[in-house]
C-alpha atoms as a PDB file:
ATOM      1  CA  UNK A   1       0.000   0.000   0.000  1.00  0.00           C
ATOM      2  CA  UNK A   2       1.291   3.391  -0.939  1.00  0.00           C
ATOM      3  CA  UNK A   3       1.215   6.536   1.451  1.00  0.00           C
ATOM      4  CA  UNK A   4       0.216   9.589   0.467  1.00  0.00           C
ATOM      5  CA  UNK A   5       0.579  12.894   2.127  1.00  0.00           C
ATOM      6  CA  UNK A   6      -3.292  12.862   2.811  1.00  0.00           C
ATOM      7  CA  UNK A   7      -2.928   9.817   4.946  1.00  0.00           C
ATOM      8  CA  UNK A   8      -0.122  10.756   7.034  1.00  0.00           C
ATOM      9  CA  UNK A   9      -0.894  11.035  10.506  1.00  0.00           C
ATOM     10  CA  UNK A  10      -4.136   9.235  10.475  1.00  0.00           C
ATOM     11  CA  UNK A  11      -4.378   5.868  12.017  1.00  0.00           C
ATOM     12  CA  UNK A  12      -0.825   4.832  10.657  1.00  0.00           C
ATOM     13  CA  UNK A  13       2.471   5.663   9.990  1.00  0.00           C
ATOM     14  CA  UNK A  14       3.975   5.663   6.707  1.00  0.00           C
ATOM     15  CA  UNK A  15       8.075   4.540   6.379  1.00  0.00           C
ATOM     16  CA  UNK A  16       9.322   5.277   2.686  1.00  0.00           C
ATOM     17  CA  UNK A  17       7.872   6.790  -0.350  1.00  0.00           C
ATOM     18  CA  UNK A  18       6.345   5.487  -3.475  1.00  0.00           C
ATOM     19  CA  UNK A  19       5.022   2.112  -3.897  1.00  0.00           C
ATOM     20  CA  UNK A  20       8.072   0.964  -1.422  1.00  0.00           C
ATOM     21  CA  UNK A  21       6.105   1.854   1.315  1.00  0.00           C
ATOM     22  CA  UNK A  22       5.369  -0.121   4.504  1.00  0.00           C
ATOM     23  CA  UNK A  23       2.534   1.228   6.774  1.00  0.00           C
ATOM     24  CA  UNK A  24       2.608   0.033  11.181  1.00  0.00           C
ATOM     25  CA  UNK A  25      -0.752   0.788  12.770  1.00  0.00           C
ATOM     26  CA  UNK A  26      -0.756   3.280  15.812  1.00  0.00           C
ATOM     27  CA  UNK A  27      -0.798   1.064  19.270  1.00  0.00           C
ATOM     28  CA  UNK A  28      -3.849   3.144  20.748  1.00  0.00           C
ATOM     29  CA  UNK A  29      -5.803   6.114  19.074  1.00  0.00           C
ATOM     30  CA  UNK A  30      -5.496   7.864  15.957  1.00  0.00           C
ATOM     31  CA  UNK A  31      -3.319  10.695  15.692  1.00  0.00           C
ATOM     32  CA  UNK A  32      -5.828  12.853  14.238  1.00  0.00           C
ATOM     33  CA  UNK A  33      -7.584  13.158  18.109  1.00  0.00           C
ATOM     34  CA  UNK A  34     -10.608  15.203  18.862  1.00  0.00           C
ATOM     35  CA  UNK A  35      -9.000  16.588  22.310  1.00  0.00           C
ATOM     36  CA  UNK A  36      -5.124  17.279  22.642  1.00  0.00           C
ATOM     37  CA  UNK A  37      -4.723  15.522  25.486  1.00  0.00           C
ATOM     38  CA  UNK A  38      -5.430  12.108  24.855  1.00  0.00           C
ATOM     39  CA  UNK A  39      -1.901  11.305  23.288  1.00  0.00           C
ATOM     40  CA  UNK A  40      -0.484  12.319  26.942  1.00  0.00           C
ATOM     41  CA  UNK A  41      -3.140  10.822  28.924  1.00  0.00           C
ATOM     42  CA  UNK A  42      -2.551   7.500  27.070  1.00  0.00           C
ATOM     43  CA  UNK A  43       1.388   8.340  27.854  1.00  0.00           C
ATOM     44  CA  UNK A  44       1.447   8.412  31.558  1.00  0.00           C
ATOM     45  CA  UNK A  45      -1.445   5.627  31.653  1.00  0.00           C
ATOM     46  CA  UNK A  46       1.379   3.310  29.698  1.00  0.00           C
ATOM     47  CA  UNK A  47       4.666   4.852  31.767  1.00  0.00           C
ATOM     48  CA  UNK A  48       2.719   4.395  35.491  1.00  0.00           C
ATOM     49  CA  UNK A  49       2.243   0.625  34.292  1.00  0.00           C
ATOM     50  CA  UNK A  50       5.378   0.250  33.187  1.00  0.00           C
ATOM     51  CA  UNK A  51       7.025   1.640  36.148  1.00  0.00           C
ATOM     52  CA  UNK A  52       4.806  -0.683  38.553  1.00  0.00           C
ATOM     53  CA  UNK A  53       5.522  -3.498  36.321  1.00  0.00           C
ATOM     54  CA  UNK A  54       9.008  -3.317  36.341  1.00  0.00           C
ATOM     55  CA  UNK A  55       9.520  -3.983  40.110  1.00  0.00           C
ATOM     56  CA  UNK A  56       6.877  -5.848  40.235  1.00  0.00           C
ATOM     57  CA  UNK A  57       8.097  -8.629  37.997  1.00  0.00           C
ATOM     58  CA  UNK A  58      11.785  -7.736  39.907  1.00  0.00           C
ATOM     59  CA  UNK A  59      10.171  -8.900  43.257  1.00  0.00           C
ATOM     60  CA  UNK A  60       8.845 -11.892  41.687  1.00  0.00           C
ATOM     61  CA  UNK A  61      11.968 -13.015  39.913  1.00  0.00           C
ATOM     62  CA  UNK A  62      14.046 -12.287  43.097  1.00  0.00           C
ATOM     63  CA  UNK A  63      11.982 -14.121  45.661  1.00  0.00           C
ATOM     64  CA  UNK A  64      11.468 -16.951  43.216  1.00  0.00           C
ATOM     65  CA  UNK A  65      15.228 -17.421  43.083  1.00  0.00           C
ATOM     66  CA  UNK A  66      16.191 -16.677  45.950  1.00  0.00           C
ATOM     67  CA  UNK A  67      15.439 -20.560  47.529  1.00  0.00           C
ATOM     68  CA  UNK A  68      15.523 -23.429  46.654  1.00  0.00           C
ATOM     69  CA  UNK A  69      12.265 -24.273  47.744  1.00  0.00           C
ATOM     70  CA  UNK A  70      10.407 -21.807  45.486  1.00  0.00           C
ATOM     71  CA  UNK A  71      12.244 -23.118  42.439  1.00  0.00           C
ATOM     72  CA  UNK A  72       9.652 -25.217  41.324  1.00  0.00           C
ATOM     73  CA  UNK A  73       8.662 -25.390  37.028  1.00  0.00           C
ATOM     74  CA  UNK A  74       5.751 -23.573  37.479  1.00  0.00           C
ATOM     75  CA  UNK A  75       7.821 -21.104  39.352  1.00  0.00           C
ATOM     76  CA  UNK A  76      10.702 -20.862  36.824  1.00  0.00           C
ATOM     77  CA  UNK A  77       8.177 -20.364  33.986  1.00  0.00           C
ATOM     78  CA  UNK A  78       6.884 -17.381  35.906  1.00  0.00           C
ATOM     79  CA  UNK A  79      10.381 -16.008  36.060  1.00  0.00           C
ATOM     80  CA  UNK A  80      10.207 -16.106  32.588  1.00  0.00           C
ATOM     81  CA  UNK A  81       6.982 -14.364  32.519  1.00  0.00           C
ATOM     82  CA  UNK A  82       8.425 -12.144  34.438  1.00  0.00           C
ATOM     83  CA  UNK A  83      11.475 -11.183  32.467  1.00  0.00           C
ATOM     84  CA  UNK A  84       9.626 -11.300  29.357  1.00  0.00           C
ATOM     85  CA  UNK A  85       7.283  -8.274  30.966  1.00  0.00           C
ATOM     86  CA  UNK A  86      10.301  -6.419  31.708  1.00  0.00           C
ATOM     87  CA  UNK A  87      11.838  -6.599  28.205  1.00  0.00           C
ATOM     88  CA  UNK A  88       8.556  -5.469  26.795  1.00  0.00           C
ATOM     89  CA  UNK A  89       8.886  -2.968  29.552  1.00  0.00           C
ATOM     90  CA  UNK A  90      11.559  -0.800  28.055  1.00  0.00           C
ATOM     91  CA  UNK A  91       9.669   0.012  24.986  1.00  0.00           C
ATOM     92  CA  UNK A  92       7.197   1.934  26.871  1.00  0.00           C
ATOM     93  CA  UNK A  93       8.868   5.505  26.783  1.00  0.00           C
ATOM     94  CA  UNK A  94       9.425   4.956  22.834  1.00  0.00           C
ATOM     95  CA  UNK A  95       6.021   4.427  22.710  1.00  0.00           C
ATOM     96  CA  UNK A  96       4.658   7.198  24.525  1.00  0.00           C
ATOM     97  CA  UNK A  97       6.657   9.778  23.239  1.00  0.00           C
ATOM     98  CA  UNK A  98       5.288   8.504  19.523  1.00  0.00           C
ATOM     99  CA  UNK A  99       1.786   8.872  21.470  1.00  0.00           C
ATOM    100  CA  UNK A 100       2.775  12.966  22.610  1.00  0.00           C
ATOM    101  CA  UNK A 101       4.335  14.196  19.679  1.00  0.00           C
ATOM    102  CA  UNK A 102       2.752  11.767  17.146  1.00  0.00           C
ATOM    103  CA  UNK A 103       5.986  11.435  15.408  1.00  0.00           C
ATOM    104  CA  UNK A 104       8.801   8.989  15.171  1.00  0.00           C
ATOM    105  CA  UNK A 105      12.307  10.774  15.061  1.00  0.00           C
ATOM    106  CA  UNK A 106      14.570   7.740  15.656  1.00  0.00           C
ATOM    107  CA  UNK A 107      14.567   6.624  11.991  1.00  0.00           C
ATOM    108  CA  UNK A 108      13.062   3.488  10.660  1.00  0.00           C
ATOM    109  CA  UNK A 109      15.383   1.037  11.634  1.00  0.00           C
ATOM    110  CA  UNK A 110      14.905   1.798  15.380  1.00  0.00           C
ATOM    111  CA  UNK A 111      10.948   1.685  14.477  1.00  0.00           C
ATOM    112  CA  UNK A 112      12.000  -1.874  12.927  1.00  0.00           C
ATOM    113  CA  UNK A 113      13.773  -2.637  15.831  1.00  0.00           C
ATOM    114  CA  UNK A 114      11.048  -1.512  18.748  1.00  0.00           C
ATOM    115  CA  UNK A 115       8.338  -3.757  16.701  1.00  0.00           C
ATOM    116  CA  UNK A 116      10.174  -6.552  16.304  1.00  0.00           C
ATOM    117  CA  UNK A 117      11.208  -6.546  19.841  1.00  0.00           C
ATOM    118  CA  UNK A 118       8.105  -5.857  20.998  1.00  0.00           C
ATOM    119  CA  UNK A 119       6.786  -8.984  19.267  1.00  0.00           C
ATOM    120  CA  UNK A 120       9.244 -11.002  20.298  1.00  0.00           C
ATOM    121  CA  UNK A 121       7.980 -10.194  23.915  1.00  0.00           C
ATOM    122  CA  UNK A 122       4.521 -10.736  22.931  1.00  0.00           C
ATOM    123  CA  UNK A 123       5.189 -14.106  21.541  1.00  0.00           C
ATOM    124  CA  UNK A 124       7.562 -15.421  24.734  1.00  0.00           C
ATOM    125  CA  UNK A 125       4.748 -14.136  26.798  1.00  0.00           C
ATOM    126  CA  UNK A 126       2.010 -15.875  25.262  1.00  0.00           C
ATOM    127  CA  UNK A 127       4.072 -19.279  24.925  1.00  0.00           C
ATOM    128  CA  UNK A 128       5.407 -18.901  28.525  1.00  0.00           C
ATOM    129  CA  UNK A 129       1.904 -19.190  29.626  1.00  0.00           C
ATOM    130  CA  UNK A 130       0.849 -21.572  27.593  1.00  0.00           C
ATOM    131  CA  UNK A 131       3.907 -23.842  29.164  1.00  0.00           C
ATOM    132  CA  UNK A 132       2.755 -23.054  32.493  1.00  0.00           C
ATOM    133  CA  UNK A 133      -0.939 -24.289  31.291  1.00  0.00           C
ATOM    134  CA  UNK A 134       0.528 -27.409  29.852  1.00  0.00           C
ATOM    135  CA  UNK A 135       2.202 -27.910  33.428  1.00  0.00           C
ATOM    136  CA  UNK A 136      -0.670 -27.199  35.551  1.00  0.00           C
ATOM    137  CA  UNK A 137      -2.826 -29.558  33.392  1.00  0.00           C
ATOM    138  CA  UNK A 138      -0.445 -32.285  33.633  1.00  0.00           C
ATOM    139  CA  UNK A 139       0.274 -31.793  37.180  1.00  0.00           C
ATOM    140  CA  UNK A 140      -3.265 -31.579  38.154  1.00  0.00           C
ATOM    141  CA  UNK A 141      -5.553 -33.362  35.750  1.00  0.00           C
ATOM    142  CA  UNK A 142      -3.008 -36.474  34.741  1.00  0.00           C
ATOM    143  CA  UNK A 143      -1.018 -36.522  37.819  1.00  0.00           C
ATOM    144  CA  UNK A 144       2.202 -37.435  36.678  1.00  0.00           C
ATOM    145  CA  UNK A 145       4.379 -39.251  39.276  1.00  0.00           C
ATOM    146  CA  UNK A 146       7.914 -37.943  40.309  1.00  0.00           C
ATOM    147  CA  UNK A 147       9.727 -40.078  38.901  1.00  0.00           C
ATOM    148  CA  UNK A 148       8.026 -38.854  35.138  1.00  0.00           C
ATOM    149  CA  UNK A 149       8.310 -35.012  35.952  1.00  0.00           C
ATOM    150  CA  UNK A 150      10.550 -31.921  34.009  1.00  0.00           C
ATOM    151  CA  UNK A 151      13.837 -31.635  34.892  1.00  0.00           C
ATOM    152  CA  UNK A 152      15.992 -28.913  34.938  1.00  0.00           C
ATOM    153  CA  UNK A 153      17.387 -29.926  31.674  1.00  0.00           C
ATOM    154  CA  UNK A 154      14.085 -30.196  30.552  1.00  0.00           C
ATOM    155  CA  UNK A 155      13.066 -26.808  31.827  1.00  0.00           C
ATOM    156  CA  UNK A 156      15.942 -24.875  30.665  1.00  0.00           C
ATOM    157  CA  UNK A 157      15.565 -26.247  27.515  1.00  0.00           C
ATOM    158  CA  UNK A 158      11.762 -24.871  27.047  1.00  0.00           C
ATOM    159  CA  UNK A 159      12.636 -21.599  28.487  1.00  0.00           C
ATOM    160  CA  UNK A 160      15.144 -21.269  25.486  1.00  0.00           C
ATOM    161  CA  UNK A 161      12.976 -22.527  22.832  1.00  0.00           C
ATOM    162  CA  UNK A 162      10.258 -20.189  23.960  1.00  0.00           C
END
């Protein structure tokens, strides 16, 4: 799909010109908003829930690790989770500055960059908790026996492929 300069700033943004063009939908609102404010007021809605997220998944990593008692593969997987919702984390204040000033100033391979990493995070997340499903079903519904359960080996393994 080719931009034109009629559809800039609408409800996506346009990187190159011609018929070379690739076009990323906005994460929230249009940028053609109604009331001014909206583009900040989705900014600091996004930044507070990144910045309670952060420690938030810190606290859980961190007491998680921290015996060996809690290290169970259930628990693990959440420390995945957990660092997976950190990750996405940092892409927050890119985000909300696009959502204030409705433009992207880093160039296109940082845009590249911030929505392929932001996918990648997406993707772990949604795969880390479908492991944990997987576990809980097993663990609950076909009680396996100890002798049959994950590993370590096992565990680090699926962390990695996820």
């Amino acid at each position: 799909m080719a931009c034109s300069g009629d559809q800039m700033d609408k409800s996506f943004i346009c990187i190159g010109n011609g018929s070379q063009s690739k076009s990323f939908f906005t994460f929230y609102s249009q940028f053609n908003r109604n009331w001014g404010g909206e583009g900040v007021l989705e900014a600091v809605v996004m930044l507070i829930l990144a910045i309670m997220s952060v420690p938030g998944s810190l606290v859980i990593y961190v007491f998680i690790l921290k015996s060996k008692t809690t290290r169970t593969v259930t628990n693990v997987l959440v420390c995945n989770l957990a660092l997976a919702d950190i990750a996405y984390c940092l892409s927050a204040p890119f985000v909300a500055y696009v959502r204030v000033h409705g433009t992207w100033t880093l160039g296109d391979g940082m845009c590249m960059v911030l929505m392929y990493w932001m996918h990648v995070c997406e993707v772990v997340m949604i795969w880390t908790l479908t492991a944990i499903s997987i576990d809980r079903y097993v663990n609950i519904r076909v009680g396996v026996s100890s002798s049959r359960k994950l590993r370590k080996v096992h565990l680090v393994g699926i962390c990695s492929l996820i």
